[in-house]
C-alpha atoms as a PDB file:
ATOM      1  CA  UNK A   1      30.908  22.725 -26.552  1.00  0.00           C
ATOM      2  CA  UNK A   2      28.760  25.636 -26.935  1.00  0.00           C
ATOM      3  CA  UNK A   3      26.248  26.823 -24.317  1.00  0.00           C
ATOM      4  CA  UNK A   4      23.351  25.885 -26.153  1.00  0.00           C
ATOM      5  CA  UNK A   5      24.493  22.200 -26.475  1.00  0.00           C
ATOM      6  CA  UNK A   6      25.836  22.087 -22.795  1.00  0.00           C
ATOM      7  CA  UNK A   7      22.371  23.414 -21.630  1.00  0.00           C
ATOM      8  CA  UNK A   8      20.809  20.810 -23.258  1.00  0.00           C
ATOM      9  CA  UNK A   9      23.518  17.915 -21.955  1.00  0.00           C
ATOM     10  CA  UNK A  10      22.694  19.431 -18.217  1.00  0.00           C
ATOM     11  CA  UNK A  11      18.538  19.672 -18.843  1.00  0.00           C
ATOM     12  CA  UNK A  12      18.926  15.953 -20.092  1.00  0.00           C
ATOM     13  CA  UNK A  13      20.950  14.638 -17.063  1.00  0.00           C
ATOM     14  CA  UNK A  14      18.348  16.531 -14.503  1.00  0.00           C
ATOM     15  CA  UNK A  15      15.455  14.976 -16.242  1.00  0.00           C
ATOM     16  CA  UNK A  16      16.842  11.329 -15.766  1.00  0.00           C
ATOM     17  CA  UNK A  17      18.575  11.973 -12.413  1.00  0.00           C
ATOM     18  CA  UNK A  18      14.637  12.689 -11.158  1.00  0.00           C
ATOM     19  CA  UNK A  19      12.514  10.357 -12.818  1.00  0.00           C
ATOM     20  CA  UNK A  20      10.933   8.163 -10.340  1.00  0.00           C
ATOM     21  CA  UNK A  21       9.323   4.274 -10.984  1.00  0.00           C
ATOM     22  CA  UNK A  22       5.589   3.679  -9.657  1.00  0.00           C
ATOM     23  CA  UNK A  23       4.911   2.418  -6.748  1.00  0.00           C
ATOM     24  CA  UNK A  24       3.597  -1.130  -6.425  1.00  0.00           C
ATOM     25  CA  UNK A  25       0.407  -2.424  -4.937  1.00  0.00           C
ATOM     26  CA  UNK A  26       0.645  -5.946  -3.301  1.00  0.00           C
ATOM     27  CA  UNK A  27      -2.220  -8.288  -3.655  1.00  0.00           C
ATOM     28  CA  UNK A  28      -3.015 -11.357  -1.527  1.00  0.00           C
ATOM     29  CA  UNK A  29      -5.816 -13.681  -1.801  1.00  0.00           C
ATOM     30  CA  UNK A  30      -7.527 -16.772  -0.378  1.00  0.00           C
ATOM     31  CA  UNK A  31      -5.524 -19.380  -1.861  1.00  0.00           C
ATOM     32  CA  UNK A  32      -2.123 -17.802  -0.923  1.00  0.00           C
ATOM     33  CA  UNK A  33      -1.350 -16.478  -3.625  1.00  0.00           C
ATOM     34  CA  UNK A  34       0.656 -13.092  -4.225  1.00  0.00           C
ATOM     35  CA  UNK A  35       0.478 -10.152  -7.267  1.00  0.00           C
ATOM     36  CA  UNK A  36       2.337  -7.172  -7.684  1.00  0.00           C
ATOM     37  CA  UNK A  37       1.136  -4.436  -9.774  1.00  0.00           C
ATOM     38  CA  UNK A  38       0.715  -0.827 -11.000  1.00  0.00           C
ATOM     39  CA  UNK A  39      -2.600   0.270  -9.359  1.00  0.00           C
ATOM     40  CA  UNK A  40      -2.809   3.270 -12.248  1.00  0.00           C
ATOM     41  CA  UNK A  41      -2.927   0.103 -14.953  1.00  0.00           C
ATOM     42  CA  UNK A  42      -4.738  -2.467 -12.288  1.00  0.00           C
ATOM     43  CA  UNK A  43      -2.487  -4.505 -14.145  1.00  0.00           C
ATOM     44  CA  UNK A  44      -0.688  -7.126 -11.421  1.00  0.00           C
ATOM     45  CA  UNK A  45       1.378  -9.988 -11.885  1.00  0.00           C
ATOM     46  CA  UNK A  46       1.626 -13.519 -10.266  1.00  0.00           C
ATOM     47  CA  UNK A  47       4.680 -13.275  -7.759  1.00  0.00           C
ATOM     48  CA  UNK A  48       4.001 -16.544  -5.963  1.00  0.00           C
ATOM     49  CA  UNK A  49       2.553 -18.787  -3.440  1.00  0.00           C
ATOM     50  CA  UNK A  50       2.774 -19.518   0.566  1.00  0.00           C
ATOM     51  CA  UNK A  51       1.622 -23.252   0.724  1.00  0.00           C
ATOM     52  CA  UNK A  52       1.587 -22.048   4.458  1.00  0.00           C
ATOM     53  CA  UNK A  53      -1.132 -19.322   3.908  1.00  0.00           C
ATOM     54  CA  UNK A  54      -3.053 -20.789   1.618  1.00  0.00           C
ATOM     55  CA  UNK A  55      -3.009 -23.677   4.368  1.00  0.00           C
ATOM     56  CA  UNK A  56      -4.907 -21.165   6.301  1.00  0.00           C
ATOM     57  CA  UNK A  57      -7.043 -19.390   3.751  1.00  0.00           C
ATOM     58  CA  UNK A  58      -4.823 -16.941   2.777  1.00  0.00           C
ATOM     59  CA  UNK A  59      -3.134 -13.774   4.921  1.00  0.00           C
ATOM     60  CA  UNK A  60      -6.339 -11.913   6.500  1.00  0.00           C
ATOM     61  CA  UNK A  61      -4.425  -8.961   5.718  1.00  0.00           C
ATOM     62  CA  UNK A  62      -0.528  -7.564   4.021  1.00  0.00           C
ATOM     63  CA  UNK A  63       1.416  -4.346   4.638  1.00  0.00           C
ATOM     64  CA  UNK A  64       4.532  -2.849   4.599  1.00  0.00           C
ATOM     65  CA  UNK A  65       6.308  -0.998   7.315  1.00  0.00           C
ATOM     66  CA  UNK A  66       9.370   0.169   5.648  1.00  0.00           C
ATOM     67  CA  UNK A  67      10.399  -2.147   3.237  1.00  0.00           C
ATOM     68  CA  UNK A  68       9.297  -5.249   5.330  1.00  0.00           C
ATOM     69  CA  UNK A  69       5.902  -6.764   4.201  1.00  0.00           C
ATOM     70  CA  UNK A  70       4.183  -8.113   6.920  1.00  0.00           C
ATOM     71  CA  UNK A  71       0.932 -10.756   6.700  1.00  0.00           C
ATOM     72  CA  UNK A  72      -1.695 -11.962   9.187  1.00  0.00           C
ATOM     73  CA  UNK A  73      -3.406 -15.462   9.548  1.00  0.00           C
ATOM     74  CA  UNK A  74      -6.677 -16.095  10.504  1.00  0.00           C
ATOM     75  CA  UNK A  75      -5.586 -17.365  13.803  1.00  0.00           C
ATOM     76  CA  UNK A  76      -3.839 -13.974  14.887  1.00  0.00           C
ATOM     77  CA  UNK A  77      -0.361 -14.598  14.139  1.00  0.00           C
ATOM     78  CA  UNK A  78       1.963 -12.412  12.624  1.00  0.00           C
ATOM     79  CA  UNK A  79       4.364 -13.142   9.713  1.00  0.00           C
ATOM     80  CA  UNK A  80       6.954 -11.285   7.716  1.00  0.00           C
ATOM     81  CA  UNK A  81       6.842 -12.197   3.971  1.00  0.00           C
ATOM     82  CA  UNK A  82       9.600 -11.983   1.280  1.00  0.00           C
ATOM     83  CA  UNK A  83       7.415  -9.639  -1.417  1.00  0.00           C
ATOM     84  CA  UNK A  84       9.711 -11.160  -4.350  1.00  0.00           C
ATOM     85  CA  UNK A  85       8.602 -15.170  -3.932  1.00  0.00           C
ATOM     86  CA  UNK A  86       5.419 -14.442  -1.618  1.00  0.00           C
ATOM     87  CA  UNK A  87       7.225 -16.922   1.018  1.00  0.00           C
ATOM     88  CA  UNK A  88       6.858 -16.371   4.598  1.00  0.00           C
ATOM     89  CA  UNK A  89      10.380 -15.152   6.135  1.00  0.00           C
ATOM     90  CA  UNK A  90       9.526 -14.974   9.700  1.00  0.00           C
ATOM     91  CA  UNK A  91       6.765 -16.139  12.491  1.00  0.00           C
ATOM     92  CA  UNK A  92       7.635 -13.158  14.364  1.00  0.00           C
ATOM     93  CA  UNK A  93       4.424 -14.419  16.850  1.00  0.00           C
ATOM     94  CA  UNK A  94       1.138 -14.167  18.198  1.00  0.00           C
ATOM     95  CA  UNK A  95      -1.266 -10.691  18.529  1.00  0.00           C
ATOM     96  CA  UNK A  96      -3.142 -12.788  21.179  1.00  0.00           C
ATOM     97  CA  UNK A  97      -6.214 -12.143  19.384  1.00  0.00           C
ATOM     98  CA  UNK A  98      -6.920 -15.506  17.962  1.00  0.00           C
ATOM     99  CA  UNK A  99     -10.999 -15.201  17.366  1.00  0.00           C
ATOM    100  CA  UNK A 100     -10.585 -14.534  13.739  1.00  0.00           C
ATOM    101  CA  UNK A 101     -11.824 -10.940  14.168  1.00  0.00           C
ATOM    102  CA  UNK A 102      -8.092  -8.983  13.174  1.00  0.00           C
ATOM    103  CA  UNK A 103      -8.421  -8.727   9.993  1.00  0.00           C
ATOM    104  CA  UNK A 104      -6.551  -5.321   8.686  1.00  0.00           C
ATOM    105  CA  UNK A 105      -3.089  -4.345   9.020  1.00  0.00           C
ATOM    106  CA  UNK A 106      -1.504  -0.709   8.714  1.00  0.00           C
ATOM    107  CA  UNK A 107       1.885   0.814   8.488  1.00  0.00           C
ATOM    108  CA  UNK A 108       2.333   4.320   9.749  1.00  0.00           C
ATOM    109  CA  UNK A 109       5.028   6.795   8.727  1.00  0.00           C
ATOM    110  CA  UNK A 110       6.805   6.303  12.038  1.00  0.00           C
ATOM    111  CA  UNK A 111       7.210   2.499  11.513  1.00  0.00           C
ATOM    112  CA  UNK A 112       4.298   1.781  13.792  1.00  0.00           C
ATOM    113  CA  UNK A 113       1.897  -1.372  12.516  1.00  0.00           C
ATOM    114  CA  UNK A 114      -1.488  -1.014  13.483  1.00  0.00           C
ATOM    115  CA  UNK A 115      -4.196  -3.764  13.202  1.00  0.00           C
ATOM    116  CA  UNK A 116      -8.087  -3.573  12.867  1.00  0.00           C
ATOM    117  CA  UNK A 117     -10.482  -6.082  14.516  1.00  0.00           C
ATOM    118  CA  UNK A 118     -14.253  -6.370  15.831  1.00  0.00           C
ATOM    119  CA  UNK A 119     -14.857  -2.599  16.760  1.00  0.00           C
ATOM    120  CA  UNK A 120     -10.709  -1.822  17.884  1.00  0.00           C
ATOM    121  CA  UNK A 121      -7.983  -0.821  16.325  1.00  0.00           C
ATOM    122  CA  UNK A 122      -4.533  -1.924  17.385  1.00  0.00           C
ATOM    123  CA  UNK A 123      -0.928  -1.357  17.867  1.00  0.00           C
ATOM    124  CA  UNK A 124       1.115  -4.670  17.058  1.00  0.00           C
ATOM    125  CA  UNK A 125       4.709  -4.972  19.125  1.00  0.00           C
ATOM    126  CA  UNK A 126       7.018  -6.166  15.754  1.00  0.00           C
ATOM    127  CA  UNK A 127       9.129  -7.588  17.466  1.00  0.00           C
ATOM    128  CA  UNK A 128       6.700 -10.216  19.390  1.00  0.00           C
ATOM    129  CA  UNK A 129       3.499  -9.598  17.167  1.00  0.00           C
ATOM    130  CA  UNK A 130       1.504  -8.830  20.766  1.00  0.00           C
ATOM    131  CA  UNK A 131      -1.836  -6.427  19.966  1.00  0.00           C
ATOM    132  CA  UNK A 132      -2.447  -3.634  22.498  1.00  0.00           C
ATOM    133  CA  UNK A 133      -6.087  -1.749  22.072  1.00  0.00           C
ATOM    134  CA  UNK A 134      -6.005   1.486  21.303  1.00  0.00           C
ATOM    135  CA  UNK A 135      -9.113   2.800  23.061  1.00  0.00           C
ATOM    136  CA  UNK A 136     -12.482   1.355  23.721  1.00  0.00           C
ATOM    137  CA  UNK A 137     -13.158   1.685  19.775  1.00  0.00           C
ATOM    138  CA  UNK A 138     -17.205   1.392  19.374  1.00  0.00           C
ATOM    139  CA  UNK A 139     -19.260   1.849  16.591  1.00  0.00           C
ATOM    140  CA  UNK A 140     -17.131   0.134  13.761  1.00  0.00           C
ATOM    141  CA  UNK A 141     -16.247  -3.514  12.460  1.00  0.00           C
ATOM    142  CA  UNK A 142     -13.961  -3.980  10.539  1.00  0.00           C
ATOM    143  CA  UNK A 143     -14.806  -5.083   7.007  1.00  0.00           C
ATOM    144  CA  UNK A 144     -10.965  -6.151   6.548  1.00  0.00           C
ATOM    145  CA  UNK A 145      -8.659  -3.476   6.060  1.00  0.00           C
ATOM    146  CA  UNK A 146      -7.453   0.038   7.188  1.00  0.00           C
ATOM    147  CA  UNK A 147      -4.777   2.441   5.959  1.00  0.00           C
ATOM    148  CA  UNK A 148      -3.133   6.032   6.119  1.00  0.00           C
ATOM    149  CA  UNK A 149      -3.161   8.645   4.242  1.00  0.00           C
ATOM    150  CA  UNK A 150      -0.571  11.099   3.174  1.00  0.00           C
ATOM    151  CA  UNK A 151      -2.111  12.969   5.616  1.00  0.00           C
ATOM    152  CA  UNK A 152      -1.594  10.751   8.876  1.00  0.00           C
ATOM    153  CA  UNK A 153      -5.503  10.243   8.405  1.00  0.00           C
ATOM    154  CA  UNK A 154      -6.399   6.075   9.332  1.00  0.00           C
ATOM    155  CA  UNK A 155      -9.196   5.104   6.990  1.00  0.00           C
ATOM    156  CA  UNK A 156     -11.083   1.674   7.961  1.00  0.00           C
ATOM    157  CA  UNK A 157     -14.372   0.017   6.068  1.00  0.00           C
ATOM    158  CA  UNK A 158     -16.757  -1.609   8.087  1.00  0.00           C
ATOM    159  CA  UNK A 159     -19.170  -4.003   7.667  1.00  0.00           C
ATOM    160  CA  UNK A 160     -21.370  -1.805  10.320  1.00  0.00           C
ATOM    161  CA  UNK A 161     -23.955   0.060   9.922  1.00  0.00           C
ATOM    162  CA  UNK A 162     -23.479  -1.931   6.354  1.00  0.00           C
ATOM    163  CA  UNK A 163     -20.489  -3.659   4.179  1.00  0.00           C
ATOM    164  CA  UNK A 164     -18.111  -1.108   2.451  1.00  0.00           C
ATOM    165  CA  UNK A 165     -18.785   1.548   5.000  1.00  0.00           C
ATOM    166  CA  UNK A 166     -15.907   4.009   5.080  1.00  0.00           C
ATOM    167  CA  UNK A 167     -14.832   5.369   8.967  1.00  0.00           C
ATOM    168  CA  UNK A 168     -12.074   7.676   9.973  1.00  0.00           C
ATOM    169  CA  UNK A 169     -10.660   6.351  13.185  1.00  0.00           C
ATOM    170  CA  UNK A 170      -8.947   8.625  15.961  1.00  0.00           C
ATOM    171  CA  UNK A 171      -5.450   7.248  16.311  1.00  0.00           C
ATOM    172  CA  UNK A 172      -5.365   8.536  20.451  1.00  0.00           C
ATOM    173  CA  UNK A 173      -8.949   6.712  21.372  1.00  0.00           C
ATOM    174  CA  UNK A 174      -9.797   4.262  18.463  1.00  0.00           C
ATOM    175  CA  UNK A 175     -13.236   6.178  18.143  1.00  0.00           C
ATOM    176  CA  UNK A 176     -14.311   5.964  14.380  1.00  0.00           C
ATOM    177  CA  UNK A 177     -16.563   8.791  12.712  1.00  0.00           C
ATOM    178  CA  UNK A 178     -18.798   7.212   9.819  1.00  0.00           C
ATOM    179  CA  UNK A 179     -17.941   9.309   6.343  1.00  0.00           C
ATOM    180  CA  UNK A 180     -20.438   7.399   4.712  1.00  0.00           C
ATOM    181  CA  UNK A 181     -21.188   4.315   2.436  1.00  0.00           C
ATOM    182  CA  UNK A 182     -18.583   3.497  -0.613  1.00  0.00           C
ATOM    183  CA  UNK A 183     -20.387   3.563  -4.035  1.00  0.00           C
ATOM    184  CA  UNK A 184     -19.349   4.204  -7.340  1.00  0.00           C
ATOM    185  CA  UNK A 185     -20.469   7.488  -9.392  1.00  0.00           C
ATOM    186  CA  UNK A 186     -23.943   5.439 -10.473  1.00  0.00           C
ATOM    187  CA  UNK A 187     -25.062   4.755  -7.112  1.00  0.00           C
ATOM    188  CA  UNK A 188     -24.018   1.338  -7.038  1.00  0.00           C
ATOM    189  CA  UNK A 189     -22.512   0.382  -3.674  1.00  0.00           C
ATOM    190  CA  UNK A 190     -18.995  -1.621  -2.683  1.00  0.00           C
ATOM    191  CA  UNK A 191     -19.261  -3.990  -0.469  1.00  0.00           C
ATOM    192  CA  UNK A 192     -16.786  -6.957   1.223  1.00  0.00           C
ATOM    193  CA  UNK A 193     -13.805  -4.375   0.440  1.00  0.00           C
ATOM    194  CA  UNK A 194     -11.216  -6.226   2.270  1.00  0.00           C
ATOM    195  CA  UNK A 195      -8.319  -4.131   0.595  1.00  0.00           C
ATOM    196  CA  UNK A 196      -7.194  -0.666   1.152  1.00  0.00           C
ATOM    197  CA  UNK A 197      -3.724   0.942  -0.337  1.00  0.00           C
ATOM    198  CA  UNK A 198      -2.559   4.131  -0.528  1.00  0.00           C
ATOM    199  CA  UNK A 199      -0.833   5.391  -3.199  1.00  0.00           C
ATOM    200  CA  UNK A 200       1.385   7.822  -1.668  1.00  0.00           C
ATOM    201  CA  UNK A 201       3.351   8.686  -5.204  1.00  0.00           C
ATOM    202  CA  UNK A 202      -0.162  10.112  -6.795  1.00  0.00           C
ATOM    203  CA  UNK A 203      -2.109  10.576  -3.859  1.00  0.00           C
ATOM    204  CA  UNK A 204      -4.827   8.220  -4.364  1.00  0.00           C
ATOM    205  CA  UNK A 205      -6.512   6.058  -1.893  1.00  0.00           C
ATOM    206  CA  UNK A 206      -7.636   2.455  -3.568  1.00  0.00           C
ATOM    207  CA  UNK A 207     -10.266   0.423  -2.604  1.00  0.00           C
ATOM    208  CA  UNK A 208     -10.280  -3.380  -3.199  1.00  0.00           C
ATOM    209  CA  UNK A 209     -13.401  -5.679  -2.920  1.00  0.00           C
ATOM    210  CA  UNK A 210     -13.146  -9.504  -2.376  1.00  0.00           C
ATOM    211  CA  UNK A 211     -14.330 -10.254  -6.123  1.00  0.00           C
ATOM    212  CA  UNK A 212     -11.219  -8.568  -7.810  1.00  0.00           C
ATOM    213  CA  UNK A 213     -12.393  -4.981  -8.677  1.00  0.00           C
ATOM    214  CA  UNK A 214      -9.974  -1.637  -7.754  1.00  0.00           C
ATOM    215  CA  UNK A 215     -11.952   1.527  -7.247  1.00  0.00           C
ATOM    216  CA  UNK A 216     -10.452   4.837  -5.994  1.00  0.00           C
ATOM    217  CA  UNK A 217     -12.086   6.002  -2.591  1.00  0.00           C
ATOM    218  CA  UNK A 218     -13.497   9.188  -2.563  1.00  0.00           C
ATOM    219  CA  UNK A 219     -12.705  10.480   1.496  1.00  0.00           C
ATOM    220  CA  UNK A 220     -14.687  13.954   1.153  1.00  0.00           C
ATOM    221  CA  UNK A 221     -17.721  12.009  -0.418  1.00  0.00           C
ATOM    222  CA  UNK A 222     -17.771   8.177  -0.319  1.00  0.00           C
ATOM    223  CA  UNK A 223     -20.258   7.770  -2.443  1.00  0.00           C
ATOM    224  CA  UNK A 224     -18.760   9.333  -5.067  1.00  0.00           C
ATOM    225  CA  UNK A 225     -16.133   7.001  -5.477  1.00  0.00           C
ATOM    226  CA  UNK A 226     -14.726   6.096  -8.876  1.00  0.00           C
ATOM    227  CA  UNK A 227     -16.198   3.098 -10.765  1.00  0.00           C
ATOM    228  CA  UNK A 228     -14.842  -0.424  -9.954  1.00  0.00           C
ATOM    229  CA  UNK A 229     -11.838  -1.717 -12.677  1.00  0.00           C
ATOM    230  CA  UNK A 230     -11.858  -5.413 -12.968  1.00  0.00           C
ATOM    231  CA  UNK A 231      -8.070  -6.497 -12.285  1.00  0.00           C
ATOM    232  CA  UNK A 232      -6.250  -7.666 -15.212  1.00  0.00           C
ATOM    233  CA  UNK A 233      -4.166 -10.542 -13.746  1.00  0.00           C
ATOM    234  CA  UNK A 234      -0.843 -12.029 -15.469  1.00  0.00           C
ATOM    235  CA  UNK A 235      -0.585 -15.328 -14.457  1.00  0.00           C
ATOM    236  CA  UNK A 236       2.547 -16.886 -16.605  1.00  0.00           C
ATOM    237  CA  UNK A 237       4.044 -19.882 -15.392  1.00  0.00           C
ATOM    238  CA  UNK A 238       0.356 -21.720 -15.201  1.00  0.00           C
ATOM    239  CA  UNK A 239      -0.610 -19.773 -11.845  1.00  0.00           C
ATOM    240  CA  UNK A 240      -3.958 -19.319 -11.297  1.00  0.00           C
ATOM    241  CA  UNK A 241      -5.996 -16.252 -11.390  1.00  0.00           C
ATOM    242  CA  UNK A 242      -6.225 -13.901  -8.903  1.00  0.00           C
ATOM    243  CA  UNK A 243      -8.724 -15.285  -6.155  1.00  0.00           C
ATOM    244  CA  UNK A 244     -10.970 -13.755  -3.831  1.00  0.00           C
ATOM    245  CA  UNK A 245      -8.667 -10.572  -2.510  1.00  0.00           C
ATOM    246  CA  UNK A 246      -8.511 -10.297   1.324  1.00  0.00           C
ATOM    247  CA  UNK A 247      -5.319  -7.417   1.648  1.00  0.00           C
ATOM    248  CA  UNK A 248      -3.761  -4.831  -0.199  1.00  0.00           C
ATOM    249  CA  UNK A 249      -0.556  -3.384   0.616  1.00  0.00           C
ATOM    250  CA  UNK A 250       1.416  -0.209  -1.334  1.00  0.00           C
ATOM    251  CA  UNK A 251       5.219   0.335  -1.212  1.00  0.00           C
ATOM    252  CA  UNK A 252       6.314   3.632  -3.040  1.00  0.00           C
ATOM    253  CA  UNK A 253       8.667   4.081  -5.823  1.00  0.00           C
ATOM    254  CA  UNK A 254      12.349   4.243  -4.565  1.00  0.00           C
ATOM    255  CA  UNK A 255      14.078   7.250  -3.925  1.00  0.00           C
ATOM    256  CA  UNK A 256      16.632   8.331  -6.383  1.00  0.00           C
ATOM    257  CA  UNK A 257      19.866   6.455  -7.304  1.00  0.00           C
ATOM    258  CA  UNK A 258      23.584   6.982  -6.191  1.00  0.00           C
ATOM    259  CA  UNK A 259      23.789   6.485 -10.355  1.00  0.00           C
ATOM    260  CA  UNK A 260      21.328   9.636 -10.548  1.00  0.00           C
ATOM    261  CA  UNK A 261      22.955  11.838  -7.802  1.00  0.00           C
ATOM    262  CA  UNK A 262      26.410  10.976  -9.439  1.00  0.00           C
ATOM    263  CA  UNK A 263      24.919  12.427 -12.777  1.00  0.00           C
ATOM    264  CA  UNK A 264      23.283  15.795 -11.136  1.00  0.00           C
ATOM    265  CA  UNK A 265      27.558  16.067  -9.340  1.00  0.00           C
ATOM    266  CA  UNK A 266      28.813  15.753 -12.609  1.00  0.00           C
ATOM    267  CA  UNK A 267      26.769  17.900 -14.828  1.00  0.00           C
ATOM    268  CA  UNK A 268      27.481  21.053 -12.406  1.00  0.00           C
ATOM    269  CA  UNK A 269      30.977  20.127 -12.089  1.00  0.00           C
ATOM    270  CA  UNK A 270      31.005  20.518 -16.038  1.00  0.00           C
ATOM    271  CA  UNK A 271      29.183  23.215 -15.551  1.00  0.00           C
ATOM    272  CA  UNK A 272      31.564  24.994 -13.194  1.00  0.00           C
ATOM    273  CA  UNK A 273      34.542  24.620 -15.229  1.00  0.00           C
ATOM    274  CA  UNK A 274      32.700  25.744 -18.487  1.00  0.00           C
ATOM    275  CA  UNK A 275      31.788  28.888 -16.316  1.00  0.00           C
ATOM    276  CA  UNK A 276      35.489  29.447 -15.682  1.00  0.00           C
ATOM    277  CA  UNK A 277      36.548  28.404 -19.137  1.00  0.00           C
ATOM    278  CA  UNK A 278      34.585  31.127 -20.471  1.00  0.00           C
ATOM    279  CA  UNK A 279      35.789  33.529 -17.855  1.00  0.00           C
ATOM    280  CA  UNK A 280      39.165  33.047 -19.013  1.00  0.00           C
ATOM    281  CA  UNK A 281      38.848  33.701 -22.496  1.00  0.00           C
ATOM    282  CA  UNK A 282      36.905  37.357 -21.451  1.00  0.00           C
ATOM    283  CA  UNK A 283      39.943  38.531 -19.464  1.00  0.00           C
END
């Protein structure tokens, strides 16, 4: 093997060894349904349905924290949900908030889930679903959905001092600052956006109203956000089409294999012992 052949052997096992999938955005709507998609497409695809949720409407809210996808009912209670069938796994149990005003749900980076209702945000116990305030809030109410940035920033749209307003909330107090008003590029404003993801693979916050439009959300300037993209649902299998969206939920793309870390070991192995081969032959 000569070196030029080798180098390209070794280039062409890095290359695979740390190419990464896309992350997938988790829909859920009012009839219980569940899609799964590429946000940079908007293309998503029909997973399943809860009979149980769409019993109640529909999940208020979905997110992940870690690899478990949690949903909220109307009522307050908290559910884990199996993100390949869209069944409900768990009733791991009540928030104790059972108005109908918790309607967002956020996963932190430390595996925390936090919850967004009237003018509060929350802190939900997983292991009993119990919601402890964080704060005396004010000034906010939630629209239906909050979530973090790469940053550790908590993002929340309101429906106050109008629908599709776009607050940053203090994690230590629950006080929310007003950024401003979501609109697209042409003025136009969102409103009823009930789903927020965050891409954390490109960096992109995503903005999803309740009549099945995506829209990237402009933090520094909300209303400059990017135009709406009408969701291009595949149903197969005779499901219906995506209803009125009420969470959104991102998981990222998977860390690389024990298949790709195997390939990087092996290449410099080979490499090593071409390195001595050729070290041999100079003596």
């Amino acid at each position: 093997m000569t070196r030029m052949s080798f180098a390209v052997v070794l280039s062409g096992l890095a290359i695979t060894a740390v190419s990464a999938n896309a992350g997938t955005v988790y829909l859920d709507d009012n009839m219980g349904q569940l899609w799964a998609g590429d946000p940079t497409t908007a293309t998503y695809s029909y997973v399943g349905t809860s009979s149980t949720a769409a019993g109640f409407g529909g999940f208020t809210d979905i997110d992940f924290v870690g690899n478990i996808l949690y949903g909220l009912s109307r009522a307050g209670e908290l559910y884990t949900i199996d993100p390949t069938t869209a069944q409900i796994t768990s009733d791991v149990g009540s928030t104790g908030v059972s108005d109908g005003s918790l309607v967002g749900l956020a996963g932190d980076s430390s595996g925390n889930l936090w919850a967004g209702g009237n003018n509060s945000v929350y802190t939900l116990n997983l292991g009993s679903g119990a919601a402890t305030p964080v704060g005396g809030g004010g000034g906010y109410v939630t629209e239906g959905d909050l979530d973090f940035d790469g940053s550790g920033n908590l993002w929340l749209t309101s429906t106050s001092p109008a629908g599709g307003a776009l607050y940053q909330i203090n994690t230590g107090n629950g006080a929310g600052t007003l950024v401003g008003q979501l609109k697209d590029g042409l003025g136009n404003s969102y409103t009823d956006v009930f789903g927020v993801a965050y891409d954390s693979d490109n960096g992109v916050l995503y903005g999803y109203d309740v009549s099945g439009n995506q829209f990237d959300i402009n933090t520094a300037s909300p209303n400059n956000s990017g135009l709406g993209e009408a969701l291009f649902a595949e149903t197969g299998g005779g499901a219906q089409d995506i209803g009125g969206i009420l969470g959104a939920a991102y998981i990222a793309s998977p860390e690389p294999s024990t298949f790709a870390s195997a390939a990087i070991g092996s290449a410099l192995i080979l490499f090593a012992l071409y390195r001595r081969r050729r070290t041999n032959r100079t003596v």
